[in-house]
N, C-alpha and C. Protein backbone atom coordinates (compact mmCIF):
# COMPACT_ATOMS: atom_id res chain seq x y z
N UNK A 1 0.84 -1.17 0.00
CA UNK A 1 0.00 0.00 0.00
C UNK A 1 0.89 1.24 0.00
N UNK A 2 1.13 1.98 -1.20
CA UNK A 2 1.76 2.65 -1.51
C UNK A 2 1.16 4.30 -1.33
N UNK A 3 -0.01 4.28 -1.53
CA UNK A 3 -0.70 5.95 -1.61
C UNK A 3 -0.46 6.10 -0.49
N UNK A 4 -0.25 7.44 -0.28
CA UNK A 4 -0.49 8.54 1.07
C UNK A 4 -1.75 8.56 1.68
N UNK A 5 -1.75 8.59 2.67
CA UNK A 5 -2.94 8.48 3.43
C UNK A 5 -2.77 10.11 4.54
N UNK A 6 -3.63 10.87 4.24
CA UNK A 6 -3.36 12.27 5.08
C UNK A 6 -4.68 11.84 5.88
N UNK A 7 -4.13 12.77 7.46
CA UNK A 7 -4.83 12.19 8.43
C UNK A 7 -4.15 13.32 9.51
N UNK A 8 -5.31 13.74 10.45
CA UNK A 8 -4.84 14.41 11.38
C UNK A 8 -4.11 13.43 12.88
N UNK A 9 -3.93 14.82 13.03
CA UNK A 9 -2.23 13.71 14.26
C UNK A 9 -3.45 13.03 14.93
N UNK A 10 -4.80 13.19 15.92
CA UNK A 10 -5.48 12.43 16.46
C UNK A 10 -5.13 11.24 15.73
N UNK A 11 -5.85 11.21 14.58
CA UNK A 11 -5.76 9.73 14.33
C UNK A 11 -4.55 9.31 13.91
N UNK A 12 -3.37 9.46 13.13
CA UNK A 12 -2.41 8.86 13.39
C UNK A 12 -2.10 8.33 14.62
N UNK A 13 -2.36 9.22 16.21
CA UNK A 13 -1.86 8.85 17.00
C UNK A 13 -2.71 7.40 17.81
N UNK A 14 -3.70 7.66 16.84
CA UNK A 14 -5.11 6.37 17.49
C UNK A 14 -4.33 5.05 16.91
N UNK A 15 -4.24 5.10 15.22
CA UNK A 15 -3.65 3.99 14.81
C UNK A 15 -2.39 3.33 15.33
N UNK A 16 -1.25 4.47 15.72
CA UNK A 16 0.14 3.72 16.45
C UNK A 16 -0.62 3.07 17.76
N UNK A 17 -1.70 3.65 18.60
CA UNK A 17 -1.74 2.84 19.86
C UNK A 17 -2.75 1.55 19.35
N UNK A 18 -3.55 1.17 18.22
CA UNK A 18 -3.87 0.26 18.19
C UNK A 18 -3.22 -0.65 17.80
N UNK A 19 -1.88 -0.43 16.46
CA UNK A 19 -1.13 -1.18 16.37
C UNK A 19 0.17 -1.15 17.59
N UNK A 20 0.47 -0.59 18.59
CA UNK A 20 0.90 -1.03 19.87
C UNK A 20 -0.15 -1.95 20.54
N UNK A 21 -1.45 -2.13 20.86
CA UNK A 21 -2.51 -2.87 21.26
C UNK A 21 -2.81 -4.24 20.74
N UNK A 22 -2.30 -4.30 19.58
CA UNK A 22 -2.00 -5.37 18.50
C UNK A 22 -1.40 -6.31 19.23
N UNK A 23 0.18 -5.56 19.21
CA UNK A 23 1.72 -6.17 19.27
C UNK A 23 1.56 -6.67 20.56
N UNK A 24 1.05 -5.95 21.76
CA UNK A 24 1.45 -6.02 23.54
C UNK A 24 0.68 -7.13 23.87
N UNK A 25 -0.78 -7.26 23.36
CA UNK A 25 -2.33 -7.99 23.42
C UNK A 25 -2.63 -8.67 23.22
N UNK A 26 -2.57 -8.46 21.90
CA UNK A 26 -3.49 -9.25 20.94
C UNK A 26 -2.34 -11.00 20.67
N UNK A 27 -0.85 -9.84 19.60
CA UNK A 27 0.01 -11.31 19.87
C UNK A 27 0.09 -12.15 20.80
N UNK A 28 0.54 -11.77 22.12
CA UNK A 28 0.81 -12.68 22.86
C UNK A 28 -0.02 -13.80 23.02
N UNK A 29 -1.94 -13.01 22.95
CA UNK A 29 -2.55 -13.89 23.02
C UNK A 29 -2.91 -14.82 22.35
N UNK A 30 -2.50 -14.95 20.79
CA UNK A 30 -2.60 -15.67 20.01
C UNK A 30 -1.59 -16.40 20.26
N UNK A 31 -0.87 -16.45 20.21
CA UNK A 31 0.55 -17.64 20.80
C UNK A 31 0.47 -18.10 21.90
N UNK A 32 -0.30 -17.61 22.79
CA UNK A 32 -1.03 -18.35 23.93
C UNK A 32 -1.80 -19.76 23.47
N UNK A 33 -2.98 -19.10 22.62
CA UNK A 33 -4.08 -19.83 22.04
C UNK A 33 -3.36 -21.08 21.48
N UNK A 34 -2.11 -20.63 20.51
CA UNK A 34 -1.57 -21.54 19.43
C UNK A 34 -0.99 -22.35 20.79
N UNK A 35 0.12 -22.30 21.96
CA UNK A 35 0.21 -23.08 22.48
C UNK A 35 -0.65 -24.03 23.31
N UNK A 36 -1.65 -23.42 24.12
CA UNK A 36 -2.56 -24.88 24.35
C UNK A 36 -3.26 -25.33 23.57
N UNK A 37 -3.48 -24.98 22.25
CA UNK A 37 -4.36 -25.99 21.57
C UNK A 37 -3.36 -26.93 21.15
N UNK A 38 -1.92 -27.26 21.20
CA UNK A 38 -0.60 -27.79 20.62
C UNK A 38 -0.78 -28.95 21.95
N UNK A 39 -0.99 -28.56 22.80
CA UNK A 39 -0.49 -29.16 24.30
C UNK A 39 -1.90 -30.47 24.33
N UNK A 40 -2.81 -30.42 23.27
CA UNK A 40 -4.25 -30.97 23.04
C UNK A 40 -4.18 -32.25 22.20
N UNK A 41 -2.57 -32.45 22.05
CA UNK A 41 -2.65 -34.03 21.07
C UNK A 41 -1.79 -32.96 19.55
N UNK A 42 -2.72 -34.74 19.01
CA UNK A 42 -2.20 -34.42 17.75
C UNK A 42 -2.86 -33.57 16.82
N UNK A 43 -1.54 -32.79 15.74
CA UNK A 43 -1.37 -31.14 15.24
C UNK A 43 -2.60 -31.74 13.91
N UNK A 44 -2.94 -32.81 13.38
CA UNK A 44 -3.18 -33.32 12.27
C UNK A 44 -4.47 -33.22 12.56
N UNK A 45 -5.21 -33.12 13.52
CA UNK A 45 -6.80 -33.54 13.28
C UNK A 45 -7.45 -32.36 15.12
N UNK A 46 -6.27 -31.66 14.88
CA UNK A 46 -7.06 -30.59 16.32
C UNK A 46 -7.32 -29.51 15.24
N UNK A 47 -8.90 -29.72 15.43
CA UNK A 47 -9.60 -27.94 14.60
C UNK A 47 -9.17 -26.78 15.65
N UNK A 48 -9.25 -26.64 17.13
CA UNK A 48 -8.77 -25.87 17.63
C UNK A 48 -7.03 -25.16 17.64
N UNK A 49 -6.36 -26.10 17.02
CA UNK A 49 -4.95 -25.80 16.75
C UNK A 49 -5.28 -24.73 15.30
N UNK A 50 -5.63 -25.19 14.40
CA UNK A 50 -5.92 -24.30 13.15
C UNK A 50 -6.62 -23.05 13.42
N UNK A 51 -7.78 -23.06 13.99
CA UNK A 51 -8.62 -21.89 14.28
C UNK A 51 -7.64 -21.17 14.84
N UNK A 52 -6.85 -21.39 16.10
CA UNK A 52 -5.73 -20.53 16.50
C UNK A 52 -4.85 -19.75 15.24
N UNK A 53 -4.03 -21.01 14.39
CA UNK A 53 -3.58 -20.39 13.26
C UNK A 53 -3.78 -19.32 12.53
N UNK A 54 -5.31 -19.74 11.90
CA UNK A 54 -5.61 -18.95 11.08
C UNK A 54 -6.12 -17.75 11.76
N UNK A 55 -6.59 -17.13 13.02
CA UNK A 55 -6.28 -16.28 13.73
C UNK A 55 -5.07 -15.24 14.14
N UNK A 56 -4.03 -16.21 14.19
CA UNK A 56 -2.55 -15.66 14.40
C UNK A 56 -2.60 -15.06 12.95
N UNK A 57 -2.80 -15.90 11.90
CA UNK A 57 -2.62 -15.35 10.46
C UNK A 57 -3.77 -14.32 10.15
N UNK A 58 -4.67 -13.81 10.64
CA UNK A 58 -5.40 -12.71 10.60
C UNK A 58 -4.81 -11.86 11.40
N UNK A 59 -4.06 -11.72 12.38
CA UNK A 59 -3.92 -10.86 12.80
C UNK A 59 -2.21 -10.43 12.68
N UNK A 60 -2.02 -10.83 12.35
CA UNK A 60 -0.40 -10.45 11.96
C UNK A 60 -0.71 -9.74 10.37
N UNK A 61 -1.56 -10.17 9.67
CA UNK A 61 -2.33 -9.25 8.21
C UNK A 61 -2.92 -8.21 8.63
N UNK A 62 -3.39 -8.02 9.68
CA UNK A 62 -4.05 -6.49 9.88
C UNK A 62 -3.39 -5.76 10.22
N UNK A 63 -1.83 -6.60 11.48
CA UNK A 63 -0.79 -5.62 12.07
C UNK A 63 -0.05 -4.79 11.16
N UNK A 64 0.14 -5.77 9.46
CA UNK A 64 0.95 -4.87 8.54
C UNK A 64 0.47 -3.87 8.03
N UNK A 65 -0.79 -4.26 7.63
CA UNK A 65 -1.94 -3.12 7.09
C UNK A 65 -1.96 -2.25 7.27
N UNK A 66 -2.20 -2.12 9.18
CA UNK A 66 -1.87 -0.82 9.63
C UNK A 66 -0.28 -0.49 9.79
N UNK A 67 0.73 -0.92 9.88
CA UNK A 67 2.00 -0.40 9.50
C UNK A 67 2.28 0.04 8.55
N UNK A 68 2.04 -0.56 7.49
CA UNK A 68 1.70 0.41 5.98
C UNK A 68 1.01 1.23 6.30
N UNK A 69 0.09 1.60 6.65
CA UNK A 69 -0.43 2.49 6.87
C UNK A 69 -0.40 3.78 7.43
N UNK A 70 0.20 3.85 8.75
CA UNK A 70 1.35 4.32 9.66
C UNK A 70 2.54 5.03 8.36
N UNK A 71 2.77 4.22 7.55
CA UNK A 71 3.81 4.54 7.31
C UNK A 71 3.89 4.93 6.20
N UNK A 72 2.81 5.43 5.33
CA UNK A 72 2.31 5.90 4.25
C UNK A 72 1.82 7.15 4.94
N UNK A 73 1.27 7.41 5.89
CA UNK A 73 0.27 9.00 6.69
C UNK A 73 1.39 9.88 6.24
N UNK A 74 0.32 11.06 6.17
CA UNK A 74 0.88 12.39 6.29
C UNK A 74 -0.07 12.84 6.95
N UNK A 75 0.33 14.08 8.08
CA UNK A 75 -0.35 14.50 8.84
C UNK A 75 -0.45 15.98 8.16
N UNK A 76 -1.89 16.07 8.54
CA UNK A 76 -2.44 17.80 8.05
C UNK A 76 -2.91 18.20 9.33
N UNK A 77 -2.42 19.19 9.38
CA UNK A 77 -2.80 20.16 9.81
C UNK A 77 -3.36 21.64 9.47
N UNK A 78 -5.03 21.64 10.60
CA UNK A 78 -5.85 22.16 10.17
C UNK A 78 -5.50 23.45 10.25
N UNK A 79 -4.54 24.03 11.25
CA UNK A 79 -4.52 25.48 10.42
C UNK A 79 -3.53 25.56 9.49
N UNK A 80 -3.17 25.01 8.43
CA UNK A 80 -1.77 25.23 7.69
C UNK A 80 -2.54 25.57 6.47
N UNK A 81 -4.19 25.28 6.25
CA UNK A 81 -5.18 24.70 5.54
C UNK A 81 -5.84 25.73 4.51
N UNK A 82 -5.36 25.87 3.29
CA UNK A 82 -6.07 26.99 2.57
C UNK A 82 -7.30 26.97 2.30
N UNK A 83 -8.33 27.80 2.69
CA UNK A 83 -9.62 27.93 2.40
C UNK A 83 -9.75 28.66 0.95
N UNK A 84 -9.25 29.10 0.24
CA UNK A 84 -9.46 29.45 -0.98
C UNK A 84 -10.34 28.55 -1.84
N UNK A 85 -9.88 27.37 -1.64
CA UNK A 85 -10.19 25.79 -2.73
C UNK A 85 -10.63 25.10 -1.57
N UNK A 86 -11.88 24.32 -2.14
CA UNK A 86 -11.91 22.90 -1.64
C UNK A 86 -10.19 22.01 -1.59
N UNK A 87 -10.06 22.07 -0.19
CA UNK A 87 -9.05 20.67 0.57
C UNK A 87 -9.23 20.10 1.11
N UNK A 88 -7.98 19.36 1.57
CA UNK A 88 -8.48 18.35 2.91
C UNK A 88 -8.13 19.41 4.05
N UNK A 89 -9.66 18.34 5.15
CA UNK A 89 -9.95 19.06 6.12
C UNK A 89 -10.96 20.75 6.29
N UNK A 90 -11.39 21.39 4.55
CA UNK A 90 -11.64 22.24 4.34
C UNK A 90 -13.21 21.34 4.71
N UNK A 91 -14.21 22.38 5.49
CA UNK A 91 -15.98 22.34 5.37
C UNK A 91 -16.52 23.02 4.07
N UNK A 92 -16.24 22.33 3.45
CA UNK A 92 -17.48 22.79 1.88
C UNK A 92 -19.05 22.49 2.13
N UNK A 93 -19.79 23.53 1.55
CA UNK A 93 -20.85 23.52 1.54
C UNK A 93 -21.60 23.78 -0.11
N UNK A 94 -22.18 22.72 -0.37
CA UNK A 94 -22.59 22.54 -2.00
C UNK A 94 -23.67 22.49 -2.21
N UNK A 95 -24.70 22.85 -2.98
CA UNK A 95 -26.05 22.66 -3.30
C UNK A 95 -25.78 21.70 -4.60
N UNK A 96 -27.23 20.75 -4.53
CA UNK A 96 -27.09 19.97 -5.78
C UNK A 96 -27.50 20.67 -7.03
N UNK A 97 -27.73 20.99 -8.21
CA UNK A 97 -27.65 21.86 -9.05
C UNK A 97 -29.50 21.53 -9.57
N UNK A 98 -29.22 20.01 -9.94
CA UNK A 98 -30.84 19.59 -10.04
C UNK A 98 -31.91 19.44 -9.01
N UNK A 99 -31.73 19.03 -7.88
CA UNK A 99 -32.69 19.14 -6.26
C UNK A 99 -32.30 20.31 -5.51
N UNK A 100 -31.79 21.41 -5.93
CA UNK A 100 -31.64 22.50 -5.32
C UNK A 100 -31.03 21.94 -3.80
N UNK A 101 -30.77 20.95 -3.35
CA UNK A 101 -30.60 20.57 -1.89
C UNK A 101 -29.04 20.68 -1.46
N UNK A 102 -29.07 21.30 -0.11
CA UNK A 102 -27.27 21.72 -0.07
C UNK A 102 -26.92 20.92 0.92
N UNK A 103 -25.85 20.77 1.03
CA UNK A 103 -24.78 19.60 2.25
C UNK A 103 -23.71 20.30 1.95
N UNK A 104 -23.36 19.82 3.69
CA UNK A 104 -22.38 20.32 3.90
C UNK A 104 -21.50 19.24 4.20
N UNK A 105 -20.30 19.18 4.02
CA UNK A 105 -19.33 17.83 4.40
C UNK A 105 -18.09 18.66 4.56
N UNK A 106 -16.98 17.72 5.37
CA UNK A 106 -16.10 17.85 5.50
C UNK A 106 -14.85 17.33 5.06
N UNK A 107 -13.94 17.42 4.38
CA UNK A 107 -12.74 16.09 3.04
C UNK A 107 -12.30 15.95 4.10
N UNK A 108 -11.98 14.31 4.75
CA UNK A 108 -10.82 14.14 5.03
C UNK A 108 -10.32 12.98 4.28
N UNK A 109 -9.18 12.44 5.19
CA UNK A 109 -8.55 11.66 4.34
C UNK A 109 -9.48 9.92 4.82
N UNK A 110 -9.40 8.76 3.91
CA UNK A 110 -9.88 7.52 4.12
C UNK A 110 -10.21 7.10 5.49
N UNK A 111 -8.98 6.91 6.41
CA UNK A 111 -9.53 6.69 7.86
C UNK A 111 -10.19 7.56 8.78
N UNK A 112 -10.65 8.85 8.17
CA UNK A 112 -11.39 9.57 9.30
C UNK A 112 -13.03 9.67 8.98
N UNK A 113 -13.07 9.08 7.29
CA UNK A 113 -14.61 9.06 6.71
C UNK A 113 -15.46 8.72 7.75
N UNK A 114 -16.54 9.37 7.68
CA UNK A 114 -17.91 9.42 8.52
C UNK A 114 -19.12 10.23 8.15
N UNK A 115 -19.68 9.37 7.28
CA UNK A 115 -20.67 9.97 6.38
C UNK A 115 -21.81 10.71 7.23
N UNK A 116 -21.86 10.00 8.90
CA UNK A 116 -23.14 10.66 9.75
C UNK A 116 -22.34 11.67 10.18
N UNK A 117 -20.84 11.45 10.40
CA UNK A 117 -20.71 12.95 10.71
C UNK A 117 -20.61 14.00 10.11
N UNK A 118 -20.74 13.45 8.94
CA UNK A 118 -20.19 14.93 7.76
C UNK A 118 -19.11 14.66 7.16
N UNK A 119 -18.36 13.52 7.28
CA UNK A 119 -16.57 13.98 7.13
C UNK A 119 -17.13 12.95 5.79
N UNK A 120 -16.61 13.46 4.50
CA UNK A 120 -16.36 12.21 3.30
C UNK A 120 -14.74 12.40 3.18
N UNK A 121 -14.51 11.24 2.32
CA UNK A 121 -13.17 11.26 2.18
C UNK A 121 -13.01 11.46 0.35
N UNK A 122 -11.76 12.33 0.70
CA UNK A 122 -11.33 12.73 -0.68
C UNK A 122 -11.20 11.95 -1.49
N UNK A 123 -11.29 10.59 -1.21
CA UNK A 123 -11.32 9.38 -2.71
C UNK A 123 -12.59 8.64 -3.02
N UNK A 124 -13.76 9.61 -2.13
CA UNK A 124 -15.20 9.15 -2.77
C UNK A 124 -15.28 10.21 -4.08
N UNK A 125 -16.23 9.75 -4.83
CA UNK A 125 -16.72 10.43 -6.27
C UNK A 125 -17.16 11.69 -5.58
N UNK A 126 -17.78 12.11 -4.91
CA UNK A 126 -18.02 13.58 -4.22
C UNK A 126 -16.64 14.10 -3.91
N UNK A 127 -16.11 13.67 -3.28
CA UNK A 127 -14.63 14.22 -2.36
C UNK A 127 -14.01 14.90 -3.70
N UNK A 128 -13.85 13.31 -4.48
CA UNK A 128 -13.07 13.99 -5.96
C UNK A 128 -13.61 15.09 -6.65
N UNK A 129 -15.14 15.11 -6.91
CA UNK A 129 -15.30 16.18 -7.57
C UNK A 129 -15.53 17.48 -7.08
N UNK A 130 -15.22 17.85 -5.95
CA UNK A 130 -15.29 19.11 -5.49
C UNK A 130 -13.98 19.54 -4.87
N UNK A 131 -12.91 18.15 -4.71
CA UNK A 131 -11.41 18.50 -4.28
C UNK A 131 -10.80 20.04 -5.61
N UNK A 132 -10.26 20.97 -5.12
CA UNK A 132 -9.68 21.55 -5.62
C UNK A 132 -10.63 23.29 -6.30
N UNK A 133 -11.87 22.84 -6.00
CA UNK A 133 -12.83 24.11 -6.44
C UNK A 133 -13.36 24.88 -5.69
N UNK A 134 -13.20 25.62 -6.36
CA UNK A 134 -13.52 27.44 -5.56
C UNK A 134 -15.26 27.68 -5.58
N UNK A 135 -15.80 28.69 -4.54
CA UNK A 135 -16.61 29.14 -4.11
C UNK A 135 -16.95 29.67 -5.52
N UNK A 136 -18.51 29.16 -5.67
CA UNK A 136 -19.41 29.54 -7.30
C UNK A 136 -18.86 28.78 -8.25
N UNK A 137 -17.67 27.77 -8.23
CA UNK A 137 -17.62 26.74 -9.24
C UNK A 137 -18.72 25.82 -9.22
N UNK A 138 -19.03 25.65 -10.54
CA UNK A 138 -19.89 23.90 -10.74
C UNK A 138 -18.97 22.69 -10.73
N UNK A 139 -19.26 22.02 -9.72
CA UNK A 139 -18.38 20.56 -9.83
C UNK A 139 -19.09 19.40 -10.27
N UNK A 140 -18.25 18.73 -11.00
CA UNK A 140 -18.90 17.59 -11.91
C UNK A 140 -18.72 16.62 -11.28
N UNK A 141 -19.51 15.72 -10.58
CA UNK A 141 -19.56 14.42 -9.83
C UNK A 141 -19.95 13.30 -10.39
N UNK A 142 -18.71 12.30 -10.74
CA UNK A 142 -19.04 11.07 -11.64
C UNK A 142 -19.54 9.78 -10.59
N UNK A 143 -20.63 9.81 -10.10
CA UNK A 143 -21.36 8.41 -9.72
C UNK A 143 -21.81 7.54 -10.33
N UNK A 144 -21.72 6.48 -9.40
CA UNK A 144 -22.27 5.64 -9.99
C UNK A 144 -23.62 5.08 -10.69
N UNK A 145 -24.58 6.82 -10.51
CA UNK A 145 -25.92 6.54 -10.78
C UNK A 145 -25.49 7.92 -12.25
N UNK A 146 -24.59 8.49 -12.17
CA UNK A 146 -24.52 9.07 -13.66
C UNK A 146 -23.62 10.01 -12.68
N UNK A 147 -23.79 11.45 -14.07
CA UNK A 147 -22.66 12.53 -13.33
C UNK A 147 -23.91 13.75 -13.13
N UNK A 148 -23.66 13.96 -11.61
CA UNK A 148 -23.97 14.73 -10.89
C UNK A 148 -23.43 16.43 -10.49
N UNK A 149 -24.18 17.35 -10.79
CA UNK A 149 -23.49 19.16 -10.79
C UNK A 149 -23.90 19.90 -9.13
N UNK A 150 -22.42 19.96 -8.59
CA UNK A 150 -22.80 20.46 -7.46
C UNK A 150 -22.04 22.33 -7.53
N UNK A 151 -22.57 22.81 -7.09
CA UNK A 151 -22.13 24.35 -6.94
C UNK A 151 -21.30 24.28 -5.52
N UNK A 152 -20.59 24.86 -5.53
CA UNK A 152 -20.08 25.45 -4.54
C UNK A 152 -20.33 26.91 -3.85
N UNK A 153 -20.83 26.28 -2.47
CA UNK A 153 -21.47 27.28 -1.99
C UNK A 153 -20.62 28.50 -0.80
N UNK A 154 -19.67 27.53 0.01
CA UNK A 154 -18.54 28.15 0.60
C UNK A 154 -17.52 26.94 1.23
N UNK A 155 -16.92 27.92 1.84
CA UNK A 155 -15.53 26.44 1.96
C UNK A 155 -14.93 27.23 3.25
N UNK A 156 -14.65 26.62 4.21
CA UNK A 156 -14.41 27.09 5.64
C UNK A 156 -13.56 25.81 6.61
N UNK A 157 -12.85 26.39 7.91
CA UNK A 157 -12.53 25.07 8.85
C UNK A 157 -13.45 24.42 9.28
């Protein structure tokens, strides 16, 4: 996982303590698991020895995930943040062009998306089409139900 992932320090700092929570926790306890189900006979026909496994092997795949991950972030910070243009972390506010209906959302980056809270992320078809446009631009939104014209109504922290 090669793309950048921008993300405010909160959550960077959420992800290092879950992948510390991982490593301190979670491993040990899986190598726990893997040893008494070992201590249960034979390795050839104990389903509880495998279920351990393939556990240990789920979770050593999520530990990298988020290390890539970790290690792909860039941190933004919200006052460094030009309001001129739709960015990340910028509050745009858009009316739809055909339902007259306006929303307001907030770009952030993938791990902070929260559609009830407002926050979309800059690599949904909305995020994209309003990333980079100014107050009274029409933005062209390619969904998956066709392409959609949102105005830009203002853009704020």
């Amino acid at each position: 996982m090669s793309d950048v992932q921008y993300v405010t320090k909160e959550t960077l700092e959420k992800m290092r303590e879950e992948l510390q929570h991982m490593k301190s926790v979670l491993r040990p306890a899986a190598a726990k698991a893997i040893a008494e189900a070992r201590e249960k006979g034979d390795l050839r026909e104990n389903a509880e020895y495998d279920a351990a496994k393939e556990a240990q092997g789920i979770l050593e795949a999520k530990m990298a995930l988020l290390e890539s991950q970790i290690a792909s972030a860039r941190v933004v910070d919200a006052s460094e943040v030009d309001t001129s243009k739709a960015s990340i972390l910028t509050k745009v506010t858009i009316t739809n062009v055909a339902t007259k209906k306006t929303f307001t959302y907030q770009l952030v980056g993938e791990k902070e998306a929260d559609l009830k809270q407002g926050k979309i992320s800059i690599n949904s078809p909305i995020g994209k089409g309003i990333l980079g446009k100014t107050v009274g631009e029409v933005a062209e939104v390619h969904a998956p139900n066709g392409v959609m014209k949102f105005t830009i109504d203002s853009i704020s922290i």
